[in-house]
N, C-alpha and C. Protein backbone atom coordinates (compact mmCIF):
# COMPACT_ATOMS: atom_id res chain seq x y z
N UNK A 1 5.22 13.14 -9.85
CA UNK A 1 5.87 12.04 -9.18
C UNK A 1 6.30 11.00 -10.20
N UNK A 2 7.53 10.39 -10.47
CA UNK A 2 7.85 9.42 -11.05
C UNK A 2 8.33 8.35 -10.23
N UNK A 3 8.15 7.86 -9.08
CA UNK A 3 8.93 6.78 -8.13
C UNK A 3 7.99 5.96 -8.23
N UNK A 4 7.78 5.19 -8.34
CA UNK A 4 6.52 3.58 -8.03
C UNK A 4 6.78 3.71 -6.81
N UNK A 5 5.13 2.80 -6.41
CA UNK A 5 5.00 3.13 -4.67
C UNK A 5 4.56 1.47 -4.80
N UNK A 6 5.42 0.95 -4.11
CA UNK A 6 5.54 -0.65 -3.60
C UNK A 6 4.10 -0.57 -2.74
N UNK A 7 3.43 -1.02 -3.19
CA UNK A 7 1.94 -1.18 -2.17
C UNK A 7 2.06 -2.81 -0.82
N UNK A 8 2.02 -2.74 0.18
CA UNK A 8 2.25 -4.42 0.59
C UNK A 8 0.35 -4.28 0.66
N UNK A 9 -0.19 -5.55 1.84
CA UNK A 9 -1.48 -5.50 1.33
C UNK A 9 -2.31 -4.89 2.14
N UNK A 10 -2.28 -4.50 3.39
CA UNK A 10 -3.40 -3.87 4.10
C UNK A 10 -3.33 -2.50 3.42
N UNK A 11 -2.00 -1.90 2.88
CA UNK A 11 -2.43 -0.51 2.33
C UNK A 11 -3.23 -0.33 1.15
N UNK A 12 -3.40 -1.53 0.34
CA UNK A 12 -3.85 -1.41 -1.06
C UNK A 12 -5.08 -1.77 -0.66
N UNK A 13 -5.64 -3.00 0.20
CA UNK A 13 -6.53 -3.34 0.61
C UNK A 13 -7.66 -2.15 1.06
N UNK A 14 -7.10 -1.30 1.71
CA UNK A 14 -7.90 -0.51 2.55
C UNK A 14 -8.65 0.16 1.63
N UNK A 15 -8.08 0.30 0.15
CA UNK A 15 -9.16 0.89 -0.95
C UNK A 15 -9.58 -0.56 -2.21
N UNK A 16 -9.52 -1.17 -2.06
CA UNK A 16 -9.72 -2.55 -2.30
C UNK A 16 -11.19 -2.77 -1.62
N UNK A 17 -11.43 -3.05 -0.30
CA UNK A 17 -12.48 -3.53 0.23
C UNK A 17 -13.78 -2.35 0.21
N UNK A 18 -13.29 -1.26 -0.10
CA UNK A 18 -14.30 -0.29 0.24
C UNK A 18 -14.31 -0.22 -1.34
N UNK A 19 -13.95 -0.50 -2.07
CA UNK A 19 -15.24 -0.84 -3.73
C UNK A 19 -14.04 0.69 -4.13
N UNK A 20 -13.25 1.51 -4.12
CA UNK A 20 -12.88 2.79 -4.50
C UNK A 20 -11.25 2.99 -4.85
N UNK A 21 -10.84 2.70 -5.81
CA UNK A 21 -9.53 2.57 -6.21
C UNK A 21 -9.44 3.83 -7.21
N UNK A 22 -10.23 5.08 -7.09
CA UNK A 22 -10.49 5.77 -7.97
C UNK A 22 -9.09 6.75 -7.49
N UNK A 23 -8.97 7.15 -6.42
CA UNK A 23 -7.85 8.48 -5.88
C UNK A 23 -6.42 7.30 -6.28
N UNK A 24 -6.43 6.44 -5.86
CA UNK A 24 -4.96 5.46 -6.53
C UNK A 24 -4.70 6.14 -7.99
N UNK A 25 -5.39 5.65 -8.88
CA UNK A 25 -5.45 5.87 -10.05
C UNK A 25 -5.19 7.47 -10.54
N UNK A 26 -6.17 8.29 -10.12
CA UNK A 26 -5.56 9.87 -9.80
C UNK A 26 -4.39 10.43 -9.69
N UNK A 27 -3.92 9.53 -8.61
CA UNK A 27 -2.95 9.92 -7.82
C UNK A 27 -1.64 9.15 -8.53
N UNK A 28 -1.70 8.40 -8.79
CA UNK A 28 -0.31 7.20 -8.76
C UNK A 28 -0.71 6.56 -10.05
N UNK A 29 -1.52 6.57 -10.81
CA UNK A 29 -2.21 5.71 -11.91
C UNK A 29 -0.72 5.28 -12.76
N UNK A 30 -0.47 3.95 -13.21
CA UNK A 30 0.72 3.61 -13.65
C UNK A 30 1.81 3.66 -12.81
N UNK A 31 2.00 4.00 -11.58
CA UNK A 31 2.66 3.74 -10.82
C UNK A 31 2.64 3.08 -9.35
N UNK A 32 1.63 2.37 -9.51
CA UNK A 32 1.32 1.65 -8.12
C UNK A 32 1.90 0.04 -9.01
N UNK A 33 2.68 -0.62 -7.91
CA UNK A 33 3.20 -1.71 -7.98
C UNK A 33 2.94 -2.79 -7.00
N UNK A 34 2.49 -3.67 -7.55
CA UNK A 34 2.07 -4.82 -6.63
C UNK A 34 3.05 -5.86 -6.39
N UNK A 35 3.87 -6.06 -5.40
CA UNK A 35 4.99 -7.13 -5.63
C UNK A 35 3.79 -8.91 -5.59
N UNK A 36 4.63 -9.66 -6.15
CA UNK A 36 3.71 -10.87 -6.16
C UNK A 36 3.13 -11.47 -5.11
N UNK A 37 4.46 -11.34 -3.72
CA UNK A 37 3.39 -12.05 -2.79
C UNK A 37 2.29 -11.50 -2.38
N UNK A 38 2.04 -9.89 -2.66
CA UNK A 38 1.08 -9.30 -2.07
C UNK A 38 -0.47 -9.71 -3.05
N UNK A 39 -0.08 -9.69 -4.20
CA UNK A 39 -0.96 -10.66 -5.11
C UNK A 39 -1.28 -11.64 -4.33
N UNK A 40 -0.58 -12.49 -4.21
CA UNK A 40 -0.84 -13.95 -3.45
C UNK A 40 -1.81 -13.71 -2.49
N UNK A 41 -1.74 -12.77 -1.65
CA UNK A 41 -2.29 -12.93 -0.23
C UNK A 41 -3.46 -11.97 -0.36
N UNK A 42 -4.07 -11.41 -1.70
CA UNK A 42 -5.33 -10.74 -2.19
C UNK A 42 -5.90 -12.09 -2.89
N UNK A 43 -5.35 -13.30 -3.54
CA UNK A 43 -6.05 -13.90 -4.02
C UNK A 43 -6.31 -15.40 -3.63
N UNK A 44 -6.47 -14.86 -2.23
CA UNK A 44 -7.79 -15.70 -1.43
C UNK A 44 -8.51 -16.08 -1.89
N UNK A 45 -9.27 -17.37 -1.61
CA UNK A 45 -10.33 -17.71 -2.38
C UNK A 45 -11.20 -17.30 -1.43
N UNK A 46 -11.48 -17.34 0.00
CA UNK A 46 -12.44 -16.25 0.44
C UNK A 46 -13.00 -15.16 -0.08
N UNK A 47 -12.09 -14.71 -0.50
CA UNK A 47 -12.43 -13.27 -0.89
C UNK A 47 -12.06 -12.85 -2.58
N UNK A 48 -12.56 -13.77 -3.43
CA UNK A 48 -12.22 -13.65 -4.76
C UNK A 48 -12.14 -12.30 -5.27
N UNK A 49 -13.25 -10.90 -4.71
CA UNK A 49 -13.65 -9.97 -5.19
C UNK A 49 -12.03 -9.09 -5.15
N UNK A 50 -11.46 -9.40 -4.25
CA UNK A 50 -9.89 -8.21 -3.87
C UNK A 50 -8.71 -8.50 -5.30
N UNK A 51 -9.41 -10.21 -5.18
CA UNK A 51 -7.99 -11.05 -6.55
C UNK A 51 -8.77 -9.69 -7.68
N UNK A 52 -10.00 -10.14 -7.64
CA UNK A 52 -10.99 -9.63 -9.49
C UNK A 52 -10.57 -8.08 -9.57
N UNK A 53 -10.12 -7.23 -8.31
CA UNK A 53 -10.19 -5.65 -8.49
C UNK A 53 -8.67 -4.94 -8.95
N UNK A 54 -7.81 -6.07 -8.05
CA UNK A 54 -6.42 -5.77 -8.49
C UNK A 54 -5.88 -6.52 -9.96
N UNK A 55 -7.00 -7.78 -10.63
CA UNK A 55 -6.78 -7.97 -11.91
C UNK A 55 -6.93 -6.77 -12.96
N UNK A 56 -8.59 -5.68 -12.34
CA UNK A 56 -8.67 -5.02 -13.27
C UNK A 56 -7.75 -3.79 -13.42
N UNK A 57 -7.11 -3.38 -12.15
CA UNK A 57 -6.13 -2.41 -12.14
C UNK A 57 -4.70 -2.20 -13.12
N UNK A 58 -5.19 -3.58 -12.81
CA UNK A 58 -3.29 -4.49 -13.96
C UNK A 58 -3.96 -4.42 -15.10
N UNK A 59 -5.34 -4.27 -15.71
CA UNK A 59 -5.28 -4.35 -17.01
C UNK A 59 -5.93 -3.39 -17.41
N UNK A 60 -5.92 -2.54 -16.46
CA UNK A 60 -6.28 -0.82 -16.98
C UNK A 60 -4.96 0.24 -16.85
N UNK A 61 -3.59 -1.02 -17.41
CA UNK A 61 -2.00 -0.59 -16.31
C UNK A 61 -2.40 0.82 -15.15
N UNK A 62 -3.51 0.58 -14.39
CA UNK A 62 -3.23 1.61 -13.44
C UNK A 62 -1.83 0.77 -12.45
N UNK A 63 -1.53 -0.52 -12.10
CA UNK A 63 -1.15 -1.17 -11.58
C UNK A 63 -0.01 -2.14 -12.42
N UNK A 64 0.78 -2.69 -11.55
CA UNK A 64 1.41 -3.61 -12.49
C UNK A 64 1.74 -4.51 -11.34
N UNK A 65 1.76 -5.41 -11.73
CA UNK A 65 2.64 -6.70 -10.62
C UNK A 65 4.29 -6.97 -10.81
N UNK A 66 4.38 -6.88 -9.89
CA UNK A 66 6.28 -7.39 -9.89
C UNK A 66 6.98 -8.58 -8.91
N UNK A 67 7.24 -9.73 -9.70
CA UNK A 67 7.79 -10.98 -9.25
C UNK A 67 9.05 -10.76 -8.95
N UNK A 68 9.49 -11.31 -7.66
CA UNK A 68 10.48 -11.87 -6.98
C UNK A 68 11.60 -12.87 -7.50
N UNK A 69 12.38 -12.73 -8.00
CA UNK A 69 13.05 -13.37 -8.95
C UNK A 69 14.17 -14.53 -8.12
N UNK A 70 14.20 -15.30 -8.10
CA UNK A 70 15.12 -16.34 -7.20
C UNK A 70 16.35 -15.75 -7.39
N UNK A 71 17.53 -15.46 -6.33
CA UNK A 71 19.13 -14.95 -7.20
C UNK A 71 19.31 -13.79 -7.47
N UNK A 72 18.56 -12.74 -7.21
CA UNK A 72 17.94 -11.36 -7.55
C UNK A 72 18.60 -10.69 -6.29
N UNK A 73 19.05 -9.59 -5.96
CA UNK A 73 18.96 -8.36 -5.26
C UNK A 73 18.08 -8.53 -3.99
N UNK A 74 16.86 -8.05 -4.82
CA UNK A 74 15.29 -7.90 -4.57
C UNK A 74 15.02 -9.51 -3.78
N UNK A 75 15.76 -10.19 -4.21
CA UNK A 75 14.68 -11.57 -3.90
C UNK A 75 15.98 -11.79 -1.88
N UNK A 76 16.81 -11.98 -1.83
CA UNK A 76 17.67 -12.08 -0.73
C UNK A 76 17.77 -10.99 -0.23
N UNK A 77 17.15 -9.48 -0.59
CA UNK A 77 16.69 -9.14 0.62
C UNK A 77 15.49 -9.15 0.98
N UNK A 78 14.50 -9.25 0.66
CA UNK A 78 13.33 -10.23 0.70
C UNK A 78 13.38 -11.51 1.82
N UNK A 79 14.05 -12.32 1.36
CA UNK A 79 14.33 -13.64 2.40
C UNK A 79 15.06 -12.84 3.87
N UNK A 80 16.14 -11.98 3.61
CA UNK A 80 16.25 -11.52 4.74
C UNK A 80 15.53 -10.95 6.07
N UNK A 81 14.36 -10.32 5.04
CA UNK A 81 13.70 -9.74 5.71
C UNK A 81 12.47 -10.34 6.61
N UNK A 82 12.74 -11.68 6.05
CA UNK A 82 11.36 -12.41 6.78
C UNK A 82 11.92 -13.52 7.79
N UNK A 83 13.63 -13.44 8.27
CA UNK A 83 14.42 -14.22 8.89
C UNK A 83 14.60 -13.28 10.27
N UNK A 84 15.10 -13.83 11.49
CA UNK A 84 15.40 -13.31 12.64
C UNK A 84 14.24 -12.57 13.58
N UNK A 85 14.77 -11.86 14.55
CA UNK A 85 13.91 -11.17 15.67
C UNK A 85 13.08 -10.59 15.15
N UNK A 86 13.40 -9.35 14.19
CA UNK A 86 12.24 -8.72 13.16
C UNK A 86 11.66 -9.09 12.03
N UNK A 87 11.44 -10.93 11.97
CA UNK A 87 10.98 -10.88 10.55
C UNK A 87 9.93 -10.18 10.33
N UNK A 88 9.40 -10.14 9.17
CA UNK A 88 7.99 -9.51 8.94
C UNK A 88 7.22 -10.29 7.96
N UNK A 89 5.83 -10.35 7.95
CA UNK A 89 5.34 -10.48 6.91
C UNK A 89 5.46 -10.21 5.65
N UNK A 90 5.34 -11.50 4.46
CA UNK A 90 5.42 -11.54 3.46
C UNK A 90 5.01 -10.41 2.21
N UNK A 91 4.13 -10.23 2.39
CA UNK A 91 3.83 -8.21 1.91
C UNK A 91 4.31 -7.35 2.10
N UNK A 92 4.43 -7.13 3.48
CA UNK A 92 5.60 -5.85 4.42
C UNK A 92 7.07 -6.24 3.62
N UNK A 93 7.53 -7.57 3.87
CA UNK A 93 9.62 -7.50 3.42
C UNK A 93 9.07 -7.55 1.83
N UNK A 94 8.38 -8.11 0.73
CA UNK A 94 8.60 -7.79 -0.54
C UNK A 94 8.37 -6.68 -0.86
N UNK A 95 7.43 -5.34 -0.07
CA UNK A 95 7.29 -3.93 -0.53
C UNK A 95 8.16 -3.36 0.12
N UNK A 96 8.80 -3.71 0.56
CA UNK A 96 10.36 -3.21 1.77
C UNK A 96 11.53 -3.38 0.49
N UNK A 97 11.71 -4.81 0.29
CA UNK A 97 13.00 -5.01 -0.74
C UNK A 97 12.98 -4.33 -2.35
N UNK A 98 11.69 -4.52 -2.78
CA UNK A 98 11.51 -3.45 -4.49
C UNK A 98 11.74 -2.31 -3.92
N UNK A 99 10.83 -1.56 -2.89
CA UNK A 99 11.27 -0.12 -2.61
C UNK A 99 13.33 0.01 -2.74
N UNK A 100 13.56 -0.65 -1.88
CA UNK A 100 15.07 -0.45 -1.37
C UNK A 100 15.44 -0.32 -2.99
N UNK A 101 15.50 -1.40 -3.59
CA UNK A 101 16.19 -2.14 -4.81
C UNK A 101 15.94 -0.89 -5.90
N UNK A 102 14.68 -0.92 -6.25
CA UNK A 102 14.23 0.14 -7.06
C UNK A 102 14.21 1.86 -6.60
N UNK A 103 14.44 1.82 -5.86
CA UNK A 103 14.20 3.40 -5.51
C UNK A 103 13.08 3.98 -5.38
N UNK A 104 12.27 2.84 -4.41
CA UNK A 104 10.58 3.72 -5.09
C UNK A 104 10.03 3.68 -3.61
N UNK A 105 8.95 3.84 -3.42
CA UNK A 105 8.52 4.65 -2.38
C UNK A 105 7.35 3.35 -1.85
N UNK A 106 7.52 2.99 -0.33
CA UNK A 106 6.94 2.26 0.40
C UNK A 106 5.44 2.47 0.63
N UNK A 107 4.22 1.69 0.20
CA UNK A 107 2.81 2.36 0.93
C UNK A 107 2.39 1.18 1.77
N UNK A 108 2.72 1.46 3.02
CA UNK A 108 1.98 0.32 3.99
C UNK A 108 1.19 1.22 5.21
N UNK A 109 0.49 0.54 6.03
CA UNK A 109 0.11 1.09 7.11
C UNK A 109 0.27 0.61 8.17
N UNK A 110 1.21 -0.61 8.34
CA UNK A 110 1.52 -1.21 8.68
C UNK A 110 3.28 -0.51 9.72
N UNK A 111 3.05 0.40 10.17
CA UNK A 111 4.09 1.12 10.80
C UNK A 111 4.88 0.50 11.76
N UNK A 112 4.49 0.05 12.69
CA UNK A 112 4.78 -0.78 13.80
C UNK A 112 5.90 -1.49 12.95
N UNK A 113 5.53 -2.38 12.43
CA UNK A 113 6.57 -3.50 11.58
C UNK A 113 7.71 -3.39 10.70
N UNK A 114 6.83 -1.82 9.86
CA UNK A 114 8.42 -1.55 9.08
C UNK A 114 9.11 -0.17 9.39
N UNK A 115 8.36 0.53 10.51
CA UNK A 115 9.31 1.69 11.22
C UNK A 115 11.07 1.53 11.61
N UNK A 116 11.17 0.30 11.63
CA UNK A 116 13.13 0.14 11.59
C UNK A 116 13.31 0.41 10.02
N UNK A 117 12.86 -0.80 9.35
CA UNK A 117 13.18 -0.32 8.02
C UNK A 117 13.05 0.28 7.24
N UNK A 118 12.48 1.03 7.90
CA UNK A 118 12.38 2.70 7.23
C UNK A 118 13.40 3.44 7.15
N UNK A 119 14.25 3.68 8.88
CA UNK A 119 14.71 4.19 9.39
C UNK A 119 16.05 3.77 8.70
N UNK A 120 16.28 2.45 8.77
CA UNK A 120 17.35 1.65 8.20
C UNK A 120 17.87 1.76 6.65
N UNK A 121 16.79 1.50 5.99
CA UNK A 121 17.43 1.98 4.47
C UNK A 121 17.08 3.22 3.86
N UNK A 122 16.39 3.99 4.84
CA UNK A 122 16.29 5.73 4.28
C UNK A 122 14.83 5.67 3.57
N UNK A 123 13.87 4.96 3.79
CA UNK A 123 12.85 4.57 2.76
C UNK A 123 12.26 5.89 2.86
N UNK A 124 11.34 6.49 1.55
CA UNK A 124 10.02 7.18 1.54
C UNK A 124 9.05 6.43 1.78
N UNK A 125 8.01 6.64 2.70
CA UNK A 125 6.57 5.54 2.88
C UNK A 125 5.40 6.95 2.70
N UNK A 126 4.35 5.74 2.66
CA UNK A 126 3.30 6.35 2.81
C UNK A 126 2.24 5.99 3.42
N UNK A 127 0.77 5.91 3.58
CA UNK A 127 0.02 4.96 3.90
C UNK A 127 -1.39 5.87 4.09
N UNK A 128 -2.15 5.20 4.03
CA UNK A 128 -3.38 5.36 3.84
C UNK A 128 -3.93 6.62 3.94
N UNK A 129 -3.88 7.21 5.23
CA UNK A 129 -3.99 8.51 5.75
C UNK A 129 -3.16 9.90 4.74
N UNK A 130 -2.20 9.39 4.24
CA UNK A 130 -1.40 10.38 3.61
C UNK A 130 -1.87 9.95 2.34
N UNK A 131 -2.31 8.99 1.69
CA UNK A 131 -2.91 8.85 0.66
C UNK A 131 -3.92 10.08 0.61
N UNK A 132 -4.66 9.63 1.52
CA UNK A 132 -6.47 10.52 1.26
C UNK A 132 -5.65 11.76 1.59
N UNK A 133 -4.40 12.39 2.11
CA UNK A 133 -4.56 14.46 3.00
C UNK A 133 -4.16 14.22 1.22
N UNK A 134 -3.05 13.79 0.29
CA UNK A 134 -2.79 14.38 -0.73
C UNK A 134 -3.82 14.34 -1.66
N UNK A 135 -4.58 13.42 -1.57
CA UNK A 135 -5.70 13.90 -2.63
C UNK A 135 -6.92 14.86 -2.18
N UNK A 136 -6.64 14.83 -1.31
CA UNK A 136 -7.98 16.39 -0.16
C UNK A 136 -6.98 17.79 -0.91
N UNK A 137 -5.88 17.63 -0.68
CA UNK A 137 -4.98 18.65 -0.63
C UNK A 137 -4.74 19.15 -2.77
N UNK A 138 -5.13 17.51 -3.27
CA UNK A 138 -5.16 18.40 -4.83
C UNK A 138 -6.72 18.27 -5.21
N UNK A 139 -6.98 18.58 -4.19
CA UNK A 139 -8.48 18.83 -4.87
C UNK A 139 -9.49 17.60 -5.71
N UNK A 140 -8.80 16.46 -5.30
CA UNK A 140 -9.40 15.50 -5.86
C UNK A 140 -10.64 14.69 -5.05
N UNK A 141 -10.23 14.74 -3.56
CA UNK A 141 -11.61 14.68 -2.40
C UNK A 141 -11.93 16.13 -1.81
N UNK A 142 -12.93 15.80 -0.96
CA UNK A 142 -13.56 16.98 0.00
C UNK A 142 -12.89 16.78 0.86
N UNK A 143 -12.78 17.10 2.25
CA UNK A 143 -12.78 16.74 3.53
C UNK A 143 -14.14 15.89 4.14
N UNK A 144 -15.32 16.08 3.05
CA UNK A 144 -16.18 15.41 3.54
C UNK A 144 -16.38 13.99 2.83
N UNK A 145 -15.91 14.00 1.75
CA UNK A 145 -15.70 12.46 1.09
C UNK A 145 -14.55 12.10 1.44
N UNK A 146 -13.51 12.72 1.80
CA UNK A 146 -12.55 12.00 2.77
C UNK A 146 -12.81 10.99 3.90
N UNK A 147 -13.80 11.96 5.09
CA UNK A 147 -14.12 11.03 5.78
C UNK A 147 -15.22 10.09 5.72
N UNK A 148 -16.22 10.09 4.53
CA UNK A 148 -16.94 9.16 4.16
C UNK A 148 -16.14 8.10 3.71
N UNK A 149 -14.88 8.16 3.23
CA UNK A 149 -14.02 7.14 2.63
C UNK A 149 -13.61 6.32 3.63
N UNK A 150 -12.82 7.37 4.85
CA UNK A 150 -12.35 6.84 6.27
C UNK A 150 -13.34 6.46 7.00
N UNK A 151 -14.67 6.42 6.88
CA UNK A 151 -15.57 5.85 7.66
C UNK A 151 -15.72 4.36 7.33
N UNK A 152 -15.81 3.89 5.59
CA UNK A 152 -16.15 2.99 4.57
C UNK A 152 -14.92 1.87 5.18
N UNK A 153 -13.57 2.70 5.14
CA UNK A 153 -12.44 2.32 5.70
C UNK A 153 -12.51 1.22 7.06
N UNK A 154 -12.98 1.92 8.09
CA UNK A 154 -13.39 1.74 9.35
C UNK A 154 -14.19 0.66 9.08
N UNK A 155 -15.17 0.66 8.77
CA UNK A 155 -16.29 -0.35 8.90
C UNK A 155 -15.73 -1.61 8.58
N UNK A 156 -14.93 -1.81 7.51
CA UNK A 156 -14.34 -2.82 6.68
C UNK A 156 -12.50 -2.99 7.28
N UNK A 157 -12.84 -2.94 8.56
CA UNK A 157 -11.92 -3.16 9.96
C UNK A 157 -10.51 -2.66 9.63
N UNK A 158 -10.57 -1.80 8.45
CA UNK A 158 -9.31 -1.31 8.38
C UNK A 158 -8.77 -0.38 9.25
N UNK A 159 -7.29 -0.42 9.93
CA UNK A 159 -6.77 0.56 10.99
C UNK A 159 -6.21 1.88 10.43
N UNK A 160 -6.80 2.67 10.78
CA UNK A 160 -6.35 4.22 10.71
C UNK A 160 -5.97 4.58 12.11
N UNK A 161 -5.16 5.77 11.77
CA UNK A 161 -4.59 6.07 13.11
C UNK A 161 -5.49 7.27 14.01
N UNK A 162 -7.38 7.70 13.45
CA UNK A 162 -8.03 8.31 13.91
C UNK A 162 -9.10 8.19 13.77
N UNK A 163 -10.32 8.75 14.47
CA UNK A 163 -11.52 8.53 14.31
C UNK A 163 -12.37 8.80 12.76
N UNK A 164 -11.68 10.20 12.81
CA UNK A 164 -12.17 10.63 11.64
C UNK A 164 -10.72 11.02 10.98
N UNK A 165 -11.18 11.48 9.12
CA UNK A 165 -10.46 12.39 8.10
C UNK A 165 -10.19 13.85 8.70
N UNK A 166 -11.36 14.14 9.19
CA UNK A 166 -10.99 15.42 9.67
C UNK A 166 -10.31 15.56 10.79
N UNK A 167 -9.90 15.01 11.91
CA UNK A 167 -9.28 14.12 13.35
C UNK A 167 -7.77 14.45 12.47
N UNK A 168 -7.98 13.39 11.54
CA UNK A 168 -6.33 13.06 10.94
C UNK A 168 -5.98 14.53 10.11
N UNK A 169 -6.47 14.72 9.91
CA UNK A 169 -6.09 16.24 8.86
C UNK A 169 -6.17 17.58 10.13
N UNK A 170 -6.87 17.21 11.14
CA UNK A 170 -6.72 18.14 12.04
C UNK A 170 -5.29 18.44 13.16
N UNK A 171 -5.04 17.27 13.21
CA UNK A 171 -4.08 16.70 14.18
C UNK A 171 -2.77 16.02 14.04
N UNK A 172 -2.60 16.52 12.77
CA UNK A 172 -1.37 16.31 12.36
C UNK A 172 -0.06 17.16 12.94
């Protein structure tokens, strides 16, 4: 794979809160991209530990951050995207506009919100669930540390679209 995958934040989060950024790295290592506002909205001061995990990602370049540039492409469709009937959240339209701009591939889980603009600018997405089948599928999880992951997931109120790993890998 060479496309960067625009992360917004509940998708990055969902391996963020459960302490395990190890299959990212596997999987995407140097190519996971953090646009800035999604930075922003990990570095809560509630929750300092999400800012401290995506610092160390950026300085192990499994990760990189990418700013919104005023006058930019990227940056007005960005603003677009957070204007009218469908705005969206600030994470969702900046991993919406780098994808578009750059050619790189959407990871949200957040479907509901950016299922038009998917549809609309032709995007590749991904999200959580398809994270964990491709790393089950190269041999990098079990099916049973899959759903120990999707359980870890769960607990730490993140939304999956099933009970279990095996549910989602079954029922596809």
């Amino acid at each position: 794979m060479t496309r960067e995958l625009f992360f917004d934040t509940d998708c990055i989060s969902a391996f963020l809160w459960i302490k395990d950024t190890n299959i990212l790295q596997a999987l995407y290592g140097g190519y996971i991209v953090l646009p800035e506002p999604v930075f922003q909205e990990l570095s809560n001061p509630r929750v300092p530990h999400l800012r401290k995990r995506v610092e160390d990602l950026i300085e192990k370049k499994v990760a990189s951050l990418k700013y919104i540039e005023p006058g930019t492409k990227e940056y007005h469709l960005y603003r677009e995207l957070q204007k009218g009937k469908k705005a969206i959240g600030k994470g969702e339209a900046s991993g919406i506009a780098l994808a578009v701009i750059y050619d790189g591939i959407l990871a949200s889980n957040n479907y509901k919100d950016i299922a038009p603009f998917i549809k609309m600018y032709n995007l590749k997405h991904v999200d959580t669930g398809m994270i964990l089948k491709e790393a089950y599928e190269k041999n990098i999880i079990t099916e049973k540390e899959g759903n120990d992951i999707w359980c870890k997931m769960l607990q730490r109120n993140r939304k999956l679209p099933s009970a279990t790993f095996s549910d989602y890998l079954h029922n596809l």
